[in-house]
PDB file of N, CA and C in Angstrom:
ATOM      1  N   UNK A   1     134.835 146.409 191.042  1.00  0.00           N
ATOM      2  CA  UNK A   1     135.437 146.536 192.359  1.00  0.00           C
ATOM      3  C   UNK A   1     135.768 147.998 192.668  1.00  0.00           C
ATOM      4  N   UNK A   2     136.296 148.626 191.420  1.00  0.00           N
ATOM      5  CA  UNK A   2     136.680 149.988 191.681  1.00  0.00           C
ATOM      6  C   UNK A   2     135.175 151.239 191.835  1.00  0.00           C
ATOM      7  N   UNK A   3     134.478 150.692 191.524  1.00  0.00           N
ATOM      8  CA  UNK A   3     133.334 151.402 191.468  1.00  0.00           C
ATOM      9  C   UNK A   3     132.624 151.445 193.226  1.00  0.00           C
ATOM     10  N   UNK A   4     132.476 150.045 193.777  1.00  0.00           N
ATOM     11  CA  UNK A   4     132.266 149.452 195.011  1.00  0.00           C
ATOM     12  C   UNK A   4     132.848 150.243 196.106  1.00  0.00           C
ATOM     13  N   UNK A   5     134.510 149.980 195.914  1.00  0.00           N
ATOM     14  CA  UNK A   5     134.750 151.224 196.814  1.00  0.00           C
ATOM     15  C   UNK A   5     135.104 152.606 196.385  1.00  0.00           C
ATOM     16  N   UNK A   6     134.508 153.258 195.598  1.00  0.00           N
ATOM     17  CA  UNK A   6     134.347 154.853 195.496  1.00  0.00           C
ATOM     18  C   UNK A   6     133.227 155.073 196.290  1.00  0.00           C
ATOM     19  N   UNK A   7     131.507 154.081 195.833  1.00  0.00           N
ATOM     20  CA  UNK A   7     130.914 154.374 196.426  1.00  0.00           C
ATOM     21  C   UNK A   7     130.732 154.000 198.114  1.00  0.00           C
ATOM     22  N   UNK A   8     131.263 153.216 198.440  1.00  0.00           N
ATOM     23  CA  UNK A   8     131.708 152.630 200.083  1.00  0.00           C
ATOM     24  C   UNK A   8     132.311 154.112 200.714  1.00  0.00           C
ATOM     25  N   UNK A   9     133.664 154.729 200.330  1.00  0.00           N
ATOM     26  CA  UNK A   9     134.076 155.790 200.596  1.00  0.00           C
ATOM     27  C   UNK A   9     133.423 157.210 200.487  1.00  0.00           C
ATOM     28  N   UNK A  10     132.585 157.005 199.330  1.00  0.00           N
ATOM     29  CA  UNK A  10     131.574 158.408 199.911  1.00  0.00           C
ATOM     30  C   UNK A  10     130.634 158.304 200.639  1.00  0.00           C
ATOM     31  N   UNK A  11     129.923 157.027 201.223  1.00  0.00           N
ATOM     32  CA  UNK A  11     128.953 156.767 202.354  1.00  0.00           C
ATOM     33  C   UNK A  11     129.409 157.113 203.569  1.00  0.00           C
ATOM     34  N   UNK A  12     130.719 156.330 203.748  1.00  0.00           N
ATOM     35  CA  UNK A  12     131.456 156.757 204.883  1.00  0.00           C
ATOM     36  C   UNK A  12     131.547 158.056 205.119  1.00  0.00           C
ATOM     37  N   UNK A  13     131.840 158.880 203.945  1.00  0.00           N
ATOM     38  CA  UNK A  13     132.473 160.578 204.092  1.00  0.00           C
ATOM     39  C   UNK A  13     130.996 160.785 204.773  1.00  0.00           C
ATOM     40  N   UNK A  14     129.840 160.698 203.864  1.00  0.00           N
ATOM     41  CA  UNK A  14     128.296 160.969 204.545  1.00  0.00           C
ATOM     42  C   UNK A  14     128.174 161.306 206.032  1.00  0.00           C
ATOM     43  N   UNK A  15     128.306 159.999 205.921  1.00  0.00           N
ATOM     44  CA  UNK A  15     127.745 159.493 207.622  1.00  0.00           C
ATOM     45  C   UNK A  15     128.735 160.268 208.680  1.00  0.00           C
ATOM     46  N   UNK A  16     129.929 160.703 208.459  1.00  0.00           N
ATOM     47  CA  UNK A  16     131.221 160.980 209.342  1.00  0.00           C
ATOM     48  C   UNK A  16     130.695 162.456 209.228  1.00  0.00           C
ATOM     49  N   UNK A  17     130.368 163.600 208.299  1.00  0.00           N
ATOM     50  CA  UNK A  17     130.147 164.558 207.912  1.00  0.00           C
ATOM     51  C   UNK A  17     128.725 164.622 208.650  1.00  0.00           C
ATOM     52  N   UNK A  18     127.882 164.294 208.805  1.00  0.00           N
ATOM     53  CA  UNK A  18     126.691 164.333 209.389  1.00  0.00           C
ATOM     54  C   UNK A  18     126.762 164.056 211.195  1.00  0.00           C
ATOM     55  N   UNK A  19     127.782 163.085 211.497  1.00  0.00           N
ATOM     56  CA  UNK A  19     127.405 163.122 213.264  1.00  0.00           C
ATOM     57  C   UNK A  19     128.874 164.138 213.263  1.00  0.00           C
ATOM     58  N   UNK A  20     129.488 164.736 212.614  1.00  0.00           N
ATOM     59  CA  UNK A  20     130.632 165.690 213.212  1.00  0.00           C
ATOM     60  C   UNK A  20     129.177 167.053 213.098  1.00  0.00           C
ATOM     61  N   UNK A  21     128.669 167.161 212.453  1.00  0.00           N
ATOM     62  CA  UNK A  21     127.073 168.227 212.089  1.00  0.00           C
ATOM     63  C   UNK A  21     126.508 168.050 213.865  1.00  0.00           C
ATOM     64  N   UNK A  22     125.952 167.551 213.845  1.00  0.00           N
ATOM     65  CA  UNK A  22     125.277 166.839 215.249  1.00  0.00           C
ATOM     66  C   UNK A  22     125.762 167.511 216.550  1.00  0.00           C
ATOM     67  N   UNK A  23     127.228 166.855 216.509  1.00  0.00           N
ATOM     68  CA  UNK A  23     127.695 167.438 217.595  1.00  0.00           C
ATOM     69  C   UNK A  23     128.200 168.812 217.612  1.00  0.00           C
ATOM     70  N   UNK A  24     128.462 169.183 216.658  1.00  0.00           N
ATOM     71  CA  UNK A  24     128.655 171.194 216.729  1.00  0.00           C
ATOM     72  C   UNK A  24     127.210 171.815 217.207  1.00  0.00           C
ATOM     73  N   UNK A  25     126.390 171.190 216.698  1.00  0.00           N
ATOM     74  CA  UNK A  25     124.822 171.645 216.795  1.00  0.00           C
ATOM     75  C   UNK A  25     124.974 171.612 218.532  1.00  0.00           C
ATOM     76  N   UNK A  26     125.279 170.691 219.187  1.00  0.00           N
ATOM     77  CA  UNK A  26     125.052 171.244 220.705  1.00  0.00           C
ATOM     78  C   UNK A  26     126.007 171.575 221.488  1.00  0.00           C
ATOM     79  N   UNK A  27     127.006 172.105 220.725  1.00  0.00           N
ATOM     80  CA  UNK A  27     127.569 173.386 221.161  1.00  0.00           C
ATOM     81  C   UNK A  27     127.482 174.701 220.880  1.00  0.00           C
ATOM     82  N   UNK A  28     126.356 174.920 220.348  1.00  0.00           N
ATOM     83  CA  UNK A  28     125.946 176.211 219.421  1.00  0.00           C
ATOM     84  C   UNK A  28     124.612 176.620 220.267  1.00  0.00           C
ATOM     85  N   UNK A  29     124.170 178.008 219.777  1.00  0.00           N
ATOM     86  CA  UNK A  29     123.040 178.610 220.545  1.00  0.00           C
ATOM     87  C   UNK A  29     122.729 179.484 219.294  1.00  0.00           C
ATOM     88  N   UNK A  30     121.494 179.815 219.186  1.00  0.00           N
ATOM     89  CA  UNK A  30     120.975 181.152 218.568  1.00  0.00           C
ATOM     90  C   UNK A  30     120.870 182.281 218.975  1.00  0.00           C
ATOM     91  N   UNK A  31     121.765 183.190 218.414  1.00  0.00           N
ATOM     92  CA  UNK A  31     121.906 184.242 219.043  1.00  0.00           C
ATOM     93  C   UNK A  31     121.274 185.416 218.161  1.00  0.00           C
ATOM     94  N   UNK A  32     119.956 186.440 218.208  1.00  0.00           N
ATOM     95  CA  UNK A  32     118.954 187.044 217.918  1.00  0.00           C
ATOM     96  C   UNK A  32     119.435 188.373 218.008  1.00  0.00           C
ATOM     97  N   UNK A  33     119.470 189.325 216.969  1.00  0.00           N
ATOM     98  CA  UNK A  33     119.684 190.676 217.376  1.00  0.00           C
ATOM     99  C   UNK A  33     120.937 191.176 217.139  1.00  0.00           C
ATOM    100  N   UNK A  34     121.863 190.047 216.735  1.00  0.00           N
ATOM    101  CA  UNK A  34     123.112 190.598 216.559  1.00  0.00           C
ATOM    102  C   UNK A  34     123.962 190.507 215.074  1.00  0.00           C
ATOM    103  N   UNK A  35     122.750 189.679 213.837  1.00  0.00           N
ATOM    104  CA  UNK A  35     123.041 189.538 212.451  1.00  0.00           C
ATOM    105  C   UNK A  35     123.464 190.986 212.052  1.00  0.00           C
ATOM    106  N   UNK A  36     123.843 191.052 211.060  1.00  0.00           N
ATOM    107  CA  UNK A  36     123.889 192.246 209.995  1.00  0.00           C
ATOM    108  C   UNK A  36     123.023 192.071 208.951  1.00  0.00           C
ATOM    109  N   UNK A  37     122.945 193.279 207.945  1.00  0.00           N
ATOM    110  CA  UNK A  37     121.807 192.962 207.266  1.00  0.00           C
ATOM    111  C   UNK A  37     122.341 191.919 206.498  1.00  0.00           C
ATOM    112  N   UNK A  38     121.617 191.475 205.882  1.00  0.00           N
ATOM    113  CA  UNK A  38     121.634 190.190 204.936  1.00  0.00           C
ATOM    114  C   UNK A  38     122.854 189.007 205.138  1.00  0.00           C
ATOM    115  N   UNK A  39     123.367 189.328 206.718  1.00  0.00           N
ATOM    116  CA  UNK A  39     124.467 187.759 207.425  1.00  0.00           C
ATOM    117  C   UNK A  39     123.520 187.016 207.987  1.00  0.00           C
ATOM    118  N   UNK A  40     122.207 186.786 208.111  1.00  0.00           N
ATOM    119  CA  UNK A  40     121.658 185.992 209.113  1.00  0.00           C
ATOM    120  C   UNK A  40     121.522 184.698 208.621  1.00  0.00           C
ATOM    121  N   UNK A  41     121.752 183.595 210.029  1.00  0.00           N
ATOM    122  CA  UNK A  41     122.219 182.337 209.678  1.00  0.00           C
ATOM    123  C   UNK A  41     120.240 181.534 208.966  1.00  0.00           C
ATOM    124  N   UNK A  42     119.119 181.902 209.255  1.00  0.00           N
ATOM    125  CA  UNK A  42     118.205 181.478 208.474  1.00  0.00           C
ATOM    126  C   UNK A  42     116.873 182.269 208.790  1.00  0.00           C
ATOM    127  N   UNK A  43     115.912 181.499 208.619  1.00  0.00           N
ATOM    128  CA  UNK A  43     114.865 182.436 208.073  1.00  0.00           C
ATOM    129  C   UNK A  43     114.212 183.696 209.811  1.00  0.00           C
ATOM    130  N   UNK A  44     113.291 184.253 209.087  1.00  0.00           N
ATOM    131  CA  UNK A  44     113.042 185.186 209.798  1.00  0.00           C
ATOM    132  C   UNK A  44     111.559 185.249 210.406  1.00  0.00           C
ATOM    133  N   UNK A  45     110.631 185.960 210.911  1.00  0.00           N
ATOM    134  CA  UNK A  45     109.539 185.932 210.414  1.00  0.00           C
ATOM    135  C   UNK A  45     108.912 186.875 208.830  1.00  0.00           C
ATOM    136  N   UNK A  46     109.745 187.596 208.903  1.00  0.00           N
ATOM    137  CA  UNK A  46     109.532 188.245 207.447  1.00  0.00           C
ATOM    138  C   UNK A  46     110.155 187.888 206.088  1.00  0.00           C
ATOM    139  N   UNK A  47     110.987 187.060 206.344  1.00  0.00           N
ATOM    140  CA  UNK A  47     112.263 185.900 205.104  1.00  0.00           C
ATOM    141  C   UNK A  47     112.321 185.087 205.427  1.00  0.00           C
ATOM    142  N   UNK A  48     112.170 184.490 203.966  1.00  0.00           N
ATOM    143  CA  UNK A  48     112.274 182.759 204.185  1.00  0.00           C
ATOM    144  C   UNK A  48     113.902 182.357 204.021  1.00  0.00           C
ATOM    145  N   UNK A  49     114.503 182.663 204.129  1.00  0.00           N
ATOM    146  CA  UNK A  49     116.113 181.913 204.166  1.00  0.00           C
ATOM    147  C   UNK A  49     117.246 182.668 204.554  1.00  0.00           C
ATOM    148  N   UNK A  50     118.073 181.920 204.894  1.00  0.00           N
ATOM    149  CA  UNK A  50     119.560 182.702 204.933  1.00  0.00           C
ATOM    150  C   UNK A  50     120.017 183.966 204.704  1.00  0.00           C
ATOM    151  N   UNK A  51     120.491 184.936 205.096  1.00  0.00           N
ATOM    152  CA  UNK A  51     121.077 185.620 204.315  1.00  0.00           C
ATOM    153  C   UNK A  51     120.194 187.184 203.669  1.00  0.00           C
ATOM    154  N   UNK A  52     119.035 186.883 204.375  1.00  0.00           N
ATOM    155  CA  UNK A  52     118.201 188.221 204.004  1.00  0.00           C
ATOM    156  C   UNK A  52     117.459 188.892 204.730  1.00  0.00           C
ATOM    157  N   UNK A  53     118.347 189.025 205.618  1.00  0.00           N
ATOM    158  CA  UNK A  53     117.471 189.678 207.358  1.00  0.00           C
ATOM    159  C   UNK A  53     117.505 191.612 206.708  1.00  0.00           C
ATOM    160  N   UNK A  54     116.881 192.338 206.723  1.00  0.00           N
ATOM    161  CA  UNK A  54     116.692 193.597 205.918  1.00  0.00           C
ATOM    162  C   UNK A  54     117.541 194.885 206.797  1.00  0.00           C
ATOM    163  N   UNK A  55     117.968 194.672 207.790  1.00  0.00           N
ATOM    164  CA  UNK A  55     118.505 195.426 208.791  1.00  0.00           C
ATOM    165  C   UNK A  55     119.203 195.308 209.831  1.00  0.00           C
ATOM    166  N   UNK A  56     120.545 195.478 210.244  1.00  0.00           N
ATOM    167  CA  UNK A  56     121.767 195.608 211.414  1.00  0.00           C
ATOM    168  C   UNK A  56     121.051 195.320 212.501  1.00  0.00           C
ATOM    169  N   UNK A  57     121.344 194.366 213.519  1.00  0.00           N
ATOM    170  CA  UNK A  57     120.314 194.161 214.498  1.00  0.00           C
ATOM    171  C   UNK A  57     119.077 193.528 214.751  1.00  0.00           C
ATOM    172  N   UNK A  58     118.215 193.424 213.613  1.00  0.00           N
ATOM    173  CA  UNK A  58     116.974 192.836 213.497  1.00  0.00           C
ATOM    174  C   UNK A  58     116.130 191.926 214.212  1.00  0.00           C
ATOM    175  N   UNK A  59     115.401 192.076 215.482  1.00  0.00           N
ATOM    176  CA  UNK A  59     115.300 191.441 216.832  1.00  0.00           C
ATOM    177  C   UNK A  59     115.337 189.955 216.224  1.00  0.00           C
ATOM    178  N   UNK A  60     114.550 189.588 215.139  1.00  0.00           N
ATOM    179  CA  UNK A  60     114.515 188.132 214.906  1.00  0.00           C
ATOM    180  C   UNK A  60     115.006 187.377 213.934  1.00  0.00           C
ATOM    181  N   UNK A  61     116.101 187.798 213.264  1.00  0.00           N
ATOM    182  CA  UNK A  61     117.436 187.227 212.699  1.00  0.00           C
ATOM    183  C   UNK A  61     118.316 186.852 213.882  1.00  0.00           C
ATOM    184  N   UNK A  62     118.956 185.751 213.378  1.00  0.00           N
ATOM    185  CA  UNK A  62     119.401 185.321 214.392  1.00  0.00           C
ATOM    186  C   UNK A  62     120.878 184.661 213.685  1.00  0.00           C
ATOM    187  N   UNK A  63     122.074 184.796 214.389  1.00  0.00           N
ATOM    188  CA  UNK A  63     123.230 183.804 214.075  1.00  0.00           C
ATOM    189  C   UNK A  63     123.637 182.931 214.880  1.00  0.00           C
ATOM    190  N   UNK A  64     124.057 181.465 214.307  1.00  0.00           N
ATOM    191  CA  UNK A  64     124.613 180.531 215.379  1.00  0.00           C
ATOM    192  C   UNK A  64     126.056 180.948 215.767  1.00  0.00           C
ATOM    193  N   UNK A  65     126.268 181.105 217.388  1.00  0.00           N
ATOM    194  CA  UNK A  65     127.219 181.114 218.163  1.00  0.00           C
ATOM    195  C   UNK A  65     127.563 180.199 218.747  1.00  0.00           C
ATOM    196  N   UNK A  66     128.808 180.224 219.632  1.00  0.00           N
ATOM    197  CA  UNK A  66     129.165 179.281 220.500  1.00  0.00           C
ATOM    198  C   UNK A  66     128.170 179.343 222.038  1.00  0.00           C
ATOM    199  N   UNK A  67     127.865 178.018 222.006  1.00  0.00           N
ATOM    200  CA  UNK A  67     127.452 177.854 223.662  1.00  0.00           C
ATOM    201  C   UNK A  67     127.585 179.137 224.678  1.00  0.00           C
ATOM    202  N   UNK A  68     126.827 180.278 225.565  1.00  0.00           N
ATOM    203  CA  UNK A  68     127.268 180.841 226.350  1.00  0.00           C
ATOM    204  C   UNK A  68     128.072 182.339 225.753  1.00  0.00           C
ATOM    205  N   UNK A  69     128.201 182.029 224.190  1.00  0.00           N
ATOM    206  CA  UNK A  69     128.800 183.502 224.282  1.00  0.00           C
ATOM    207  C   UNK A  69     127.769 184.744 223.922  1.00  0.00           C
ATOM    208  N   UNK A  70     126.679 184.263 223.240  1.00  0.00           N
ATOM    209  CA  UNK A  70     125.410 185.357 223.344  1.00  0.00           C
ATOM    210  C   UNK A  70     125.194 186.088 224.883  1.00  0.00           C
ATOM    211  N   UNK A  71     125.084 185.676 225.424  1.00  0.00           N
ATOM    212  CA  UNK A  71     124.924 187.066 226.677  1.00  0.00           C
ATOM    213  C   UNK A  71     126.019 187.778 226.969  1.00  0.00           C
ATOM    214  N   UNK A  72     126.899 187.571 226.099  1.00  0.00           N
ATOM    215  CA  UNK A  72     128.075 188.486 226.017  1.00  0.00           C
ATOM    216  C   UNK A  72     128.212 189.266 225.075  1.00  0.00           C
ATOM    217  N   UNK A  73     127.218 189.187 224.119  1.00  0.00           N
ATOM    218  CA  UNK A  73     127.364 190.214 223.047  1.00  0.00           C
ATOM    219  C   UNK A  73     126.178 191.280 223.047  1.00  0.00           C
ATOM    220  N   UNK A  74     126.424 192.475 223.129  1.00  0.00           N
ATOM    221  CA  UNK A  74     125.818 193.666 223.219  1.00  0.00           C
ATOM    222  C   UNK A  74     124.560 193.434 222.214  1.00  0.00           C
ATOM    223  N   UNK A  75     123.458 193.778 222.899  1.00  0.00           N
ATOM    224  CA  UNK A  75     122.201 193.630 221.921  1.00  0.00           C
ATOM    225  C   UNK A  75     121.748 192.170 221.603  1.00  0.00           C
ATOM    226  N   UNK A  76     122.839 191.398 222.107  1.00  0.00           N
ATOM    227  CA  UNK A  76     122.314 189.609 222.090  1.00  0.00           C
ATOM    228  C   UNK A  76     121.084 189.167 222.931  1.00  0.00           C
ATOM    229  N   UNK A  77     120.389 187.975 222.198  1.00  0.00           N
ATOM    230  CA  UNK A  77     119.416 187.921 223.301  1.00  0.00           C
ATOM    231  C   UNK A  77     118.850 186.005 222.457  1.00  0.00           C
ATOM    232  N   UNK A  78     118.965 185.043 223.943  1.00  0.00           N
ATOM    233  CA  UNK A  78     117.962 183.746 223.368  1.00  0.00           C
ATOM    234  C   UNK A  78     117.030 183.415 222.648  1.00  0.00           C
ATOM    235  N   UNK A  79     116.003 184.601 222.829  1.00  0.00           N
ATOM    236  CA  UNK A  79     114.821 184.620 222.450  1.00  0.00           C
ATOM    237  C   UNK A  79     114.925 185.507 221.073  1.00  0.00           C
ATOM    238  N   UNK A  80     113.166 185.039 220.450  1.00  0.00           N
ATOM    239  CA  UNK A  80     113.391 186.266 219.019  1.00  0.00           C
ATOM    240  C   UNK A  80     112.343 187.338 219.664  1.00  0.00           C
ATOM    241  N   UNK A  81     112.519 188.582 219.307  1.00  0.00           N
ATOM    242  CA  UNK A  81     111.435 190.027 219.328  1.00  0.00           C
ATOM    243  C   UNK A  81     111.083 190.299 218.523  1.00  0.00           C
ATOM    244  N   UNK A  82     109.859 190.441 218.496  1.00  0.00           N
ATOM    245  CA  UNK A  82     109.356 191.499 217.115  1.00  0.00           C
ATOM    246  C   UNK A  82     110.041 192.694 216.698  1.00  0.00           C
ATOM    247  N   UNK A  83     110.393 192.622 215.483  1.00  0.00           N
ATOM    248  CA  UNK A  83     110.983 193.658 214.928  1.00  0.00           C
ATOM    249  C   UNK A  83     110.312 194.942 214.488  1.00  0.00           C
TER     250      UNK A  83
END
C-alpha cells in the first residue's frame, strides 16, 4: 500500500510539473541577440546545446523572455541572424 501511494504521488507531481511547463511556454518569447557568452537558453546554428553561444550578443543565441519584453531590450530581436 505504501509503495502504491509513493508511486501515485510522484505521477501526480509529473503531470502537475509538466502542464505548469506548458503554460509558462506561452508566456515566453525568444529573444535573439541578447545571450552572453555561454548564458544561451539552447542550441545555435554553430552549438548544439545550452549554454555555449561563443560571444556577448550572438545574432542566433537566443534567451527565453517574458511575452513582449524583447523589443524592449537593446539589440533584441524575434528572429535569428547570421552571426
Amino acid at each position: 500500500m505504501k509503495t502504491t501511494a509513493i508511486i501515485a504521488s510522484a505521477l501526480i507531481a509529473a503531470v502537475a510539473v509538466a502542464g505548469t511547463a506548458s503554460a509558462q511556454d506561452a508566456k515566453t518569447e525568444k529573444c535573439f541577440g541578447v545571450a552572453k557568452a555561454g548564458k544561451n537558453d539552447c542550441q545555435t546554428a554553430t552549438s548544439s546545446c545550452a549554454g555555449t553561444s561563443k560571444k556577448d550578443g550572438q545574432t542566433d543565441a537566443w534567451l527565453s523572455v517574458p511575452a513582449g519584453a524583447c523589443a524592449k531590450i537593446v539589440g533584441g530581436s524575434l528572429t535569428s541572424k547570421k552571426s
